[in-house]
Protein backbone atom coordinates (compact mmCIF):
# COMPACT_ATOMS: atom_id res chain seq x y z
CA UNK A 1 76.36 104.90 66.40
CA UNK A 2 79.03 106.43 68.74
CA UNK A 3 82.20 105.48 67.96
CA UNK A 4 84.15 102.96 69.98
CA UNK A 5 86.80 105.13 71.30
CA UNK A 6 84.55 107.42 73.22
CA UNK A 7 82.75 105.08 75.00
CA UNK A 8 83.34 105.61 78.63
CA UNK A 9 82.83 102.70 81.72
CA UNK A 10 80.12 103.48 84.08
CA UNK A 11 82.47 102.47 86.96
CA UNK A 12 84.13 105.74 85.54
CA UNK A 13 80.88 107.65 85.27
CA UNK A 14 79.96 106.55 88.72
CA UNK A 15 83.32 107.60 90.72
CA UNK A 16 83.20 111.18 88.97
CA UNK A 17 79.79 111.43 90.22
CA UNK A 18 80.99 110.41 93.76
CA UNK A 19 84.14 112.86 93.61
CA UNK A 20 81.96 115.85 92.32
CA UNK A 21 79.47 115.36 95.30
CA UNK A 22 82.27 114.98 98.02
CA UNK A 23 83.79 117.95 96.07
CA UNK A 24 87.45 116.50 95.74
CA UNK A 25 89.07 118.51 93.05
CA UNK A 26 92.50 116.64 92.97
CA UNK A 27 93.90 114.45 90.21
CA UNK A 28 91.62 111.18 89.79
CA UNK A 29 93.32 108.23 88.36
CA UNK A 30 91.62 105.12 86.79
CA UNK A 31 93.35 101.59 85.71
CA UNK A 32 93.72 100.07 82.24
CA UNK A 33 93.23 96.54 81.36
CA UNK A 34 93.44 95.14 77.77
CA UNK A 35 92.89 91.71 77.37
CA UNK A 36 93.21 91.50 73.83
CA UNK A 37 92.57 94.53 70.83
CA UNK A 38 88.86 95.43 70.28
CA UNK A 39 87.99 93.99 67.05
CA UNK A 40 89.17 95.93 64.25
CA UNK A 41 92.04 97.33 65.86
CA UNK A 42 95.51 96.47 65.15
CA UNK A 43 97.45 98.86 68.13
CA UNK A 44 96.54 100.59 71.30
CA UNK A 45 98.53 103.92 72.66
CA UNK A 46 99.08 103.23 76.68
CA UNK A 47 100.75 106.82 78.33
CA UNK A 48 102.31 106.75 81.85
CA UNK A 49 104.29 103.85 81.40
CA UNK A 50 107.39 105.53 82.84
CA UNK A 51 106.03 106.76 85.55
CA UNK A 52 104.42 103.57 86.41
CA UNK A 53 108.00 101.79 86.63
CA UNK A 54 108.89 104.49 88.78
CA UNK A 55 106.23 103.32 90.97
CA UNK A 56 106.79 99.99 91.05
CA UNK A 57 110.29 100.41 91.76
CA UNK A 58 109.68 102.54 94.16
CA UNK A 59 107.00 100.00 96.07
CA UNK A 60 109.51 97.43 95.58
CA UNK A 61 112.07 99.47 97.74
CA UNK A 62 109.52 100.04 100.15
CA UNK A 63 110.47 98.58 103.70
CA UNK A 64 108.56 95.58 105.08
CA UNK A 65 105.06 96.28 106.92
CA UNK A 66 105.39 94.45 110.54
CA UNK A 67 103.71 91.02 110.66
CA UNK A 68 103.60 91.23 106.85
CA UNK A 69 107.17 90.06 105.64
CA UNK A 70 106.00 86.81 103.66
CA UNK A 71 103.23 88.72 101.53
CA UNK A 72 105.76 91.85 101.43
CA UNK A 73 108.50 89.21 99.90
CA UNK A 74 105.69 87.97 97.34
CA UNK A 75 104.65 90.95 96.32
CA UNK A 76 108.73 92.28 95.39
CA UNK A 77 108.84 88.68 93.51
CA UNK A 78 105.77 90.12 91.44
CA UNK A 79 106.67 93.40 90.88
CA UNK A 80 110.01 92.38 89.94
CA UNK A 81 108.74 89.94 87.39
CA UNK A 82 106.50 92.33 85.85
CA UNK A 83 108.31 95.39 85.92
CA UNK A 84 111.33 93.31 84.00
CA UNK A 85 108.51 92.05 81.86
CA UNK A 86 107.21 95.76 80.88
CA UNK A 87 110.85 96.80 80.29
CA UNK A 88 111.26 94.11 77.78
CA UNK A 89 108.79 94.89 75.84
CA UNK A 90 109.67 98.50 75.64
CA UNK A 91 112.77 97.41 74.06
């Protein structure tokens, strides 16, 4: 049985398969989303974090896109929420 933690998504497998036959050779990044722990698993290790507030602050500072203003507002109102949310919970 392979173990849990090197099981890999085929959504993964796939894009690597599309970058390595357009032959991009820059960084590749992929998104994490935990619902809730695998069974049997009482913590999970998440790196980045800092850098992804940096992001999101930065996108928040961003100026509005033309004809967009209403989403643009919606989307600082999200960011906003969750990046005070993620903050919190860091402590």
């Amino acid at each position: 049985m392979i173990p849990s933690a090197l099981i890999t998504d085929l959504y993964e497998l796939t894009m690597l398969a599309g970058y390595d036959q357009a032959g991009v050779t820059g960084r590749a990044t992929f998104e994490l989303f935990v619902r809730n722990l695998p069974a049997g698993r009482a913590y999970l290790v998440a790196a980045g974090l800092e850098q992804a507030l940096q992001y999101l602050d930065r996108a928040a500072k961003a100026p509005p896109r033309p004809g967009r203003e209403s989403a643009d507002k919606g989307r600082r109102a999200e960011i906003a929420a969750l990046t005070a949310k993620v903050k919190k919970e860091l402590g």
